[in-house]
C-alpha atoms as a PDB file:
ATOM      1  CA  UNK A   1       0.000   0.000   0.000  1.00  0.00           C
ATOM      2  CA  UNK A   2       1.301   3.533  -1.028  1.00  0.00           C
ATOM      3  CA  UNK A   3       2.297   5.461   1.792  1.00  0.00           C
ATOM      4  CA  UNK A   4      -0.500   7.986   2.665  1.00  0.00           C
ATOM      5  CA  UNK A   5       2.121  11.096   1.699  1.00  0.00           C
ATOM      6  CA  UNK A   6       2.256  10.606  -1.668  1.00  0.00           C
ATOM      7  CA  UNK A   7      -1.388  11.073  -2.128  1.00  0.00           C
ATOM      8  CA  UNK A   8      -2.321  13.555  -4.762  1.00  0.00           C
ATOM      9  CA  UNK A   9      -3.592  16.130  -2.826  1.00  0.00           C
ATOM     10  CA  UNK A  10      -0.579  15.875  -0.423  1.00  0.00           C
ATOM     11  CA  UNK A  11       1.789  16.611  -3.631  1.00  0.00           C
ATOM     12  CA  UNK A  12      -0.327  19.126  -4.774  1.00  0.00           C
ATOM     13  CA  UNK A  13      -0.596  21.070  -1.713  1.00  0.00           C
ATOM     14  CA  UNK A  14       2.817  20.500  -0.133  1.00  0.00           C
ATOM     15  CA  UNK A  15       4.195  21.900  -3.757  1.00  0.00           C
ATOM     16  CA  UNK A  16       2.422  24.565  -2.930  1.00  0.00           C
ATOM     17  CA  UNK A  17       3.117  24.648   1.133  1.00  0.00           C
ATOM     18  CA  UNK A  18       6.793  24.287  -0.336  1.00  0.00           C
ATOM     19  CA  UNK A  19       6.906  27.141  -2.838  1.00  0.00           C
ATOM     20  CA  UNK A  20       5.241  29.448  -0.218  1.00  0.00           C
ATOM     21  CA  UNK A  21       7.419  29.164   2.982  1.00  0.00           C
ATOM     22  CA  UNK A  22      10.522  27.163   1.821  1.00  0.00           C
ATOM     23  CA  UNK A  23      11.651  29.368  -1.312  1.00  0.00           C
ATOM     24  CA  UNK A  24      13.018  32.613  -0.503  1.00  0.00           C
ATOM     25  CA  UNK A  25      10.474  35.055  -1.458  1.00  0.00           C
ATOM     26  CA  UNK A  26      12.281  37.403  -4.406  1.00  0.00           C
ATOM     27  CA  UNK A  27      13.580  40.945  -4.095  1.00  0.00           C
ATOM     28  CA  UNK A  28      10.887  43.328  -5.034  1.00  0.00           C
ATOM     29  CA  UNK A  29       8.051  40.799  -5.124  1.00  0.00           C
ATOM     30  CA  UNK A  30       5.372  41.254  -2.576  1.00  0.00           C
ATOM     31  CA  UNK A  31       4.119  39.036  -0.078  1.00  0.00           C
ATOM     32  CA  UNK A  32       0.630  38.409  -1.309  1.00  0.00           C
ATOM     33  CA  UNK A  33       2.083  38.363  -4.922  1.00  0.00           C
ATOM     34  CA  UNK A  34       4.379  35.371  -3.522  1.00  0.00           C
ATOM     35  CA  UNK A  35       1.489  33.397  -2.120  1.00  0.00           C
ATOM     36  CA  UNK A  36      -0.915  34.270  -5.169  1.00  0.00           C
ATOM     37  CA  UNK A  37       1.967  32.463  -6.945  1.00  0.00           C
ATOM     38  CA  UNK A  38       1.634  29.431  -4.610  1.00  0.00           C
ATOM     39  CA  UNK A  39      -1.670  28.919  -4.673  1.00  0.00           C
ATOM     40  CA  UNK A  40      -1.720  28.910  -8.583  1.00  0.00           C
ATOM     41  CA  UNK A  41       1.531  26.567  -8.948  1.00  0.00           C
ATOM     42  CA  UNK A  42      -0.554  24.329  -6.552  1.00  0.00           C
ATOM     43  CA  UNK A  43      -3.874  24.586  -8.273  1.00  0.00           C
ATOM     44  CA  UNK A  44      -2.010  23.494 -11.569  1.00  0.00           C
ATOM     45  CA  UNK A  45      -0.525  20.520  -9.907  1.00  0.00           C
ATOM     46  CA  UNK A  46      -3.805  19.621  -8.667  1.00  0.00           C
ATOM     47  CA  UNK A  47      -5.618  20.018 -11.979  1.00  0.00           C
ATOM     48  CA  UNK A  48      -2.703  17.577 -13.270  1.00  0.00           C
ATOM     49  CA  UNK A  49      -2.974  15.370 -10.372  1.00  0.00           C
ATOM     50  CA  UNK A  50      -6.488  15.312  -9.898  1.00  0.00           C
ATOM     51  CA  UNK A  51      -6.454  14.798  -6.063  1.00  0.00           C
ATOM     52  CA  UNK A  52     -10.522  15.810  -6.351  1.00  0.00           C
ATOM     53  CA  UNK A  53     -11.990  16.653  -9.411  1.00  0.00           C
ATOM     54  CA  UNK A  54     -11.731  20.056 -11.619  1.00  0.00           C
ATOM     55  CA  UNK A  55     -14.408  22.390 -10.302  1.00  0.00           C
ATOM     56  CA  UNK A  56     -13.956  21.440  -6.364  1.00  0.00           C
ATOM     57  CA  UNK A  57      -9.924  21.646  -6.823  1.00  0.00           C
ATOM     58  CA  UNK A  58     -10.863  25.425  -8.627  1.00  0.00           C
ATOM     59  CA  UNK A  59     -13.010  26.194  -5.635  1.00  0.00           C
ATOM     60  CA  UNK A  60     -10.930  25.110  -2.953  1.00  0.00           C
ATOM     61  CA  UNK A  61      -7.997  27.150  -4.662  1.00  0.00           C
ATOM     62  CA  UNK A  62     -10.488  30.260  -4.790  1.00  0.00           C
ATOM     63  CA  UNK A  63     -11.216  30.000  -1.416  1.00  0.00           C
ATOM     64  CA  UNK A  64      -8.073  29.507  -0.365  1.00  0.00           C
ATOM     65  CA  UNK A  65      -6.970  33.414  -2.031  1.00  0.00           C
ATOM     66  CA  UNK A  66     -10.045  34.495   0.389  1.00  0.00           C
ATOM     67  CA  UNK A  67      -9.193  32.875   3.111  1.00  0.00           C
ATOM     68  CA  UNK A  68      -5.484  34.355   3.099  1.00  0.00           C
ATOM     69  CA  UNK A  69      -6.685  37.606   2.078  1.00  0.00           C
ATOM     70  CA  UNK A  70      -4.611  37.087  -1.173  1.00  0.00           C
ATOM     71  CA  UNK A  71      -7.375  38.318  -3.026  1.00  0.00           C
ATOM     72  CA  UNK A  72     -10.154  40.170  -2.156  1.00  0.00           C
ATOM     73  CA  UNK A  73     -13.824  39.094  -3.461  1.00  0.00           C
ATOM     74  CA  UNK A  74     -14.018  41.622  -6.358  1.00  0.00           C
ATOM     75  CA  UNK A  75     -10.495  41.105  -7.661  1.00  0.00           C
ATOM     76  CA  UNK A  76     -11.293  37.278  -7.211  1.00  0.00           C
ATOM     77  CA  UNK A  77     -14.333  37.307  -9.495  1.00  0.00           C
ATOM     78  CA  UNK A  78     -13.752  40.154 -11.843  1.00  0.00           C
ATOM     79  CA  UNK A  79     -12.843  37.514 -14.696  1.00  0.00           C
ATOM     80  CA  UNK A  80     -16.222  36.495 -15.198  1.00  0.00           C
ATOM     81  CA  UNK A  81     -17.696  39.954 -15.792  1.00  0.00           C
ATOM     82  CA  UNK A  82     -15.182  38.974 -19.221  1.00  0.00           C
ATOM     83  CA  UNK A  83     -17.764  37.990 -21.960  1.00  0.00           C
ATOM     84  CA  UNK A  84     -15.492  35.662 -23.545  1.00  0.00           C
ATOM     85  CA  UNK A  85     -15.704  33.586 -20.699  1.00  0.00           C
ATOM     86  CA  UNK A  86     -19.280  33.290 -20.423  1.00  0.00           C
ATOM     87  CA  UNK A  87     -19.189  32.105 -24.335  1.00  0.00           C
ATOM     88  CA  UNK A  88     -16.450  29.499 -23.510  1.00  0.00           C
ATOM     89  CA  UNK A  89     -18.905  27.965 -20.542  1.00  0.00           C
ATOM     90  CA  UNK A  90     -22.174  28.121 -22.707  1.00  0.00           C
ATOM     91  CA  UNK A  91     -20.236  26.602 -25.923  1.00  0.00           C
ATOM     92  CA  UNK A  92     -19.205  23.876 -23.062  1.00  0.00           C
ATOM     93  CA  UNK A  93     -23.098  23.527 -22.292  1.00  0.00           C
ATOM     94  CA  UNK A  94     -23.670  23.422 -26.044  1.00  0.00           C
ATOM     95  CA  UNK A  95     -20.984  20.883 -26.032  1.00  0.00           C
ATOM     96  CA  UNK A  96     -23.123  18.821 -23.763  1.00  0.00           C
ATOM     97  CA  UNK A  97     -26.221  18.992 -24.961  1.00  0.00           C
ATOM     98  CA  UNK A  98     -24.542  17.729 -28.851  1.00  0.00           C
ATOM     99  CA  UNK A  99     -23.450  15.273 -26.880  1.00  0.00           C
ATOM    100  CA  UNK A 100     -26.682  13.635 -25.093  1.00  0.00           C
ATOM    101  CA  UNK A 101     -28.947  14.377 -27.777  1.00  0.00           C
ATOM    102  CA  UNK A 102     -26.778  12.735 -30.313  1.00  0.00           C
ATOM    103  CA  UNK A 103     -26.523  16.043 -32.589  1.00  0.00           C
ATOM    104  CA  UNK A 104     -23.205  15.742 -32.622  1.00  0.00           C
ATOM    105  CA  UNK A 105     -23.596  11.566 -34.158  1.00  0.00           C
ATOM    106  CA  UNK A 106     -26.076  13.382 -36.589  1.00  0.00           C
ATOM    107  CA  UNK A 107     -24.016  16.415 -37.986  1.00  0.00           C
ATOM    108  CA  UNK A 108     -21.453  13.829 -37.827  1.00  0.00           C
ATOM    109  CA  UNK A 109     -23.279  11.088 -40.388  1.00  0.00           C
ATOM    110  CA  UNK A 110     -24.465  14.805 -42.768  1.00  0.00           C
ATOM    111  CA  UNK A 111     -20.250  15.354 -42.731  1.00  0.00           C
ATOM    112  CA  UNK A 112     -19.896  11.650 -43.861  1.00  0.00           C
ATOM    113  CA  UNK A 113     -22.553  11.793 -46.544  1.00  0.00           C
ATOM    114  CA  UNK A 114     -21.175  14.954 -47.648  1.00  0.00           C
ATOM    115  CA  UNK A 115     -17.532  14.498 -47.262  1.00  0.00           C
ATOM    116  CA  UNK A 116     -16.671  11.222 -46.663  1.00  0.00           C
ATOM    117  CA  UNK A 117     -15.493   9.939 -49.564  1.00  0.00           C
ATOM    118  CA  UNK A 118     -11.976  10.665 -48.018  1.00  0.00           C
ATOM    119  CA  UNK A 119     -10.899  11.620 -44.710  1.00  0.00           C
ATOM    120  CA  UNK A 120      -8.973  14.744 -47.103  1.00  0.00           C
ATOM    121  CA  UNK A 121     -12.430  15.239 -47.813  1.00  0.00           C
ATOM    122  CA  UNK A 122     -13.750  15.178 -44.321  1.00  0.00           C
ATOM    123  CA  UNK A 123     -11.152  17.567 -42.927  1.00  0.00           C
ATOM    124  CA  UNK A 124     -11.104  20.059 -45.973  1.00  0.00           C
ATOM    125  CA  UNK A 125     -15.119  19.734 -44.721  1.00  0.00           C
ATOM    126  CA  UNK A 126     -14.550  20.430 -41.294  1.00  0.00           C
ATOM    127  CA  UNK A 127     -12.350  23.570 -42.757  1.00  0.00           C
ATOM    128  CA  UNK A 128     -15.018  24.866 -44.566  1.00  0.00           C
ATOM    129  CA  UNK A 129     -17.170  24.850 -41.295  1.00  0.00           C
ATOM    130  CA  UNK A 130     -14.958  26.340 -39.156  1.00  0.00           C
ATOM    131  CA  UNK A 131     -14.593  29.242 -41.596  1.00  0.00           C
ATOM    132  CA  UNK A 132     -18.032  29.681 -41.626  1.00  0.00           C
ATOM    133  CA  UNK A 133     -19.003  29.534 -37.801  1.00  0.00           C
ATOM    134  CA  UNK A 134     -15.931  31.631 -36.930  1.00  0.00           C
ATOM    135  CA  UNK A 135     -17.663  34.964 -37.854  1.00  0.00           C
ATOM    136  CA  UNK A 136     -20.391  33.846 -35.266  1.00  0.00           C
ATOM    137  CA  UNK A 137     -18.484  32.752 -32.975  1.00  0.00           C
ATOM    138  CA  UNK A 138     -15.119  34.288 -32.460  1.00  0.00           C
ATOM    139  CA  UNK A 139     -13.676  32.690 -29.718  1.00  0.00           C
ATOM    140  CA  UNK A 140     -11.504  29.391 -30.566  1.00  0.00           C
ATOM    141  CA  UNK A 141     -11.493  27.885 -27.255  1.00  0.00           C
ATOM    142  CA  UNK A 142     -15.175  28.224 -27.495  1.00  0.00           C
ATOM    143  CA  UNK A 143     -15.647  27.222 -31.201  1.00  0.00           C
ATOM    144  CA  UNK A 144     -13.526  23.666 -30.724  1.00  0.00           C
ATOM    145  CA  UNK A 145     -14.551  23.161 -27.242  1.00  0.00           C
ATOM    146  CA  UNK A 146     -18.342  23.724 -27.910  1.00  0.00           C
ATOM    147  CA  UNK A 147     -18.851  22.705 -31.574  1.00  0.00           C
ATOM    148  CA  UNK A 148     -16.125  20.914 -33.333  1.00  0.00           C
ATOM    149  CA  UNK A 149     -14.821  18.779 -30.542  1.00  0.00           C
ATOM    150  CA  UNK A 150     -18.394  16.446 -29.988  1.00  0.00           C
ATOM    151  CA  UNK A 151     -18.621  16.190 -33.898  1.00  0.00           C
ATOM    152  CA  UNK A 152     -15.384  15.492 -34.440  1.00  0.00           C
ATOM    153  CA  UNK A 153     -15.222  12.629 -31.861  1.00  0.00           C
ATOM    154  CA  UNK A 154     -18.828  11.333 -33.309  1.00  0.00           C
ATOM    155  CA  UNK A 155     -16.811  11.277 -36.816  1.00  0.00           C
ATOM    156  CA  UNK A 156     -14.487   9.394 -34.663  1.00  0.00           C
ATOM    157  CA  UNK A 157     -16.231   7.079 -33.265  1.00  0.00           C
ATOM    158  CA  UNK A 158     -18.630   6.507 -36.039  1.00  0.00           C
ATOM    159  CA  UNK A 159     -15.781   5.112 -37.977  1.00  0.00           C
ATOM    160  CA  UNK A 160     -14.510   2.908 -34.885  1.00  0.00           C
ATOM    161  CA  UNK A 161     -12.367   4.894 -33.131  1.00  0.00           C
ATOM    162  CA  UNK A 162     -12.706   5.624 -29.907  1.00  0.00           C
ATOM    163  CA  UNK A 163     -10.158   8.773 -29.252  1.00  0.00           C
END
């Protein structure tokens, strides 16, 4: 049995622990900068590490740069008055909905019938789409994440691959 220590969430925080209180904190750098730096190389570890799962690791991190007084509330949440990331999340709901409705399997078969005589064809096809829902949609992030990526893997799939 793995010794309780090397848990995830004992790596992630303890990089985190370590970065804040072992490392010298640099010339010119404030303290809260120094912490705010902590938290987030800690956060990333635990995103890669997955000691709990995305949004709960995301929360605990944002209440953690509370808690400390890192950040204050309004400086904590001022990102999501950004429209861009509102269109990201509702592309991502999009994304779901493709997904459990089986849109995404049907604008997948319409690609086939169109474009699948090749799979040239199929990504000059996918091209040709992107072009055309970019002016709509200008985000990328948002565009692949909410649209492309569930027909994509239902081309995928469809055609036995399971990516």
């Amino acid at each position: 049995m793995p010794c309780p220590l090397f848990r995830p969430v004992h790596q992630s925080v303890g990089i985190g622990l370590a970065i804040r209180y072992v490392l010298p904190i640099p010339a010119g750098m404030d303290k809260s900068a120094w912490t705010l730096l902590a938290i987030f190389v800690s956060t990333i570890a635990g995103l890669i590490l997955e000691p709990l799962p995305v949004g709960a690791w995301s929360f605990v991190a944002a209440t953690l740069t509370l808690v400390t007084r890192t950040l204050n509330f309004t400086d904590l949440f001022a990102a999501f008055t950004n429209d861009v990331i509102w269109l990201i999340v509702v592309s991502f709901f999009f994304a779901k909905g493709f997904e459990k409705c089986g849109l995404g399997q049907r604008v997948a078969n319409i690609f086939v019938k169109l474009f699948g005589k090749s799979t040239l064809g199929l990504a000059y096809g996918l091209g040709v789409a992107e072009i055309m829902v970019a002016p709509a949609m200008p985000s990328t992030t948002a565009r692949a994440g909410g649209i492309f990526v569930p027909i994509i893997s239902s081309l995928s799939q469809s055609a036995g691959s399971m990516p």
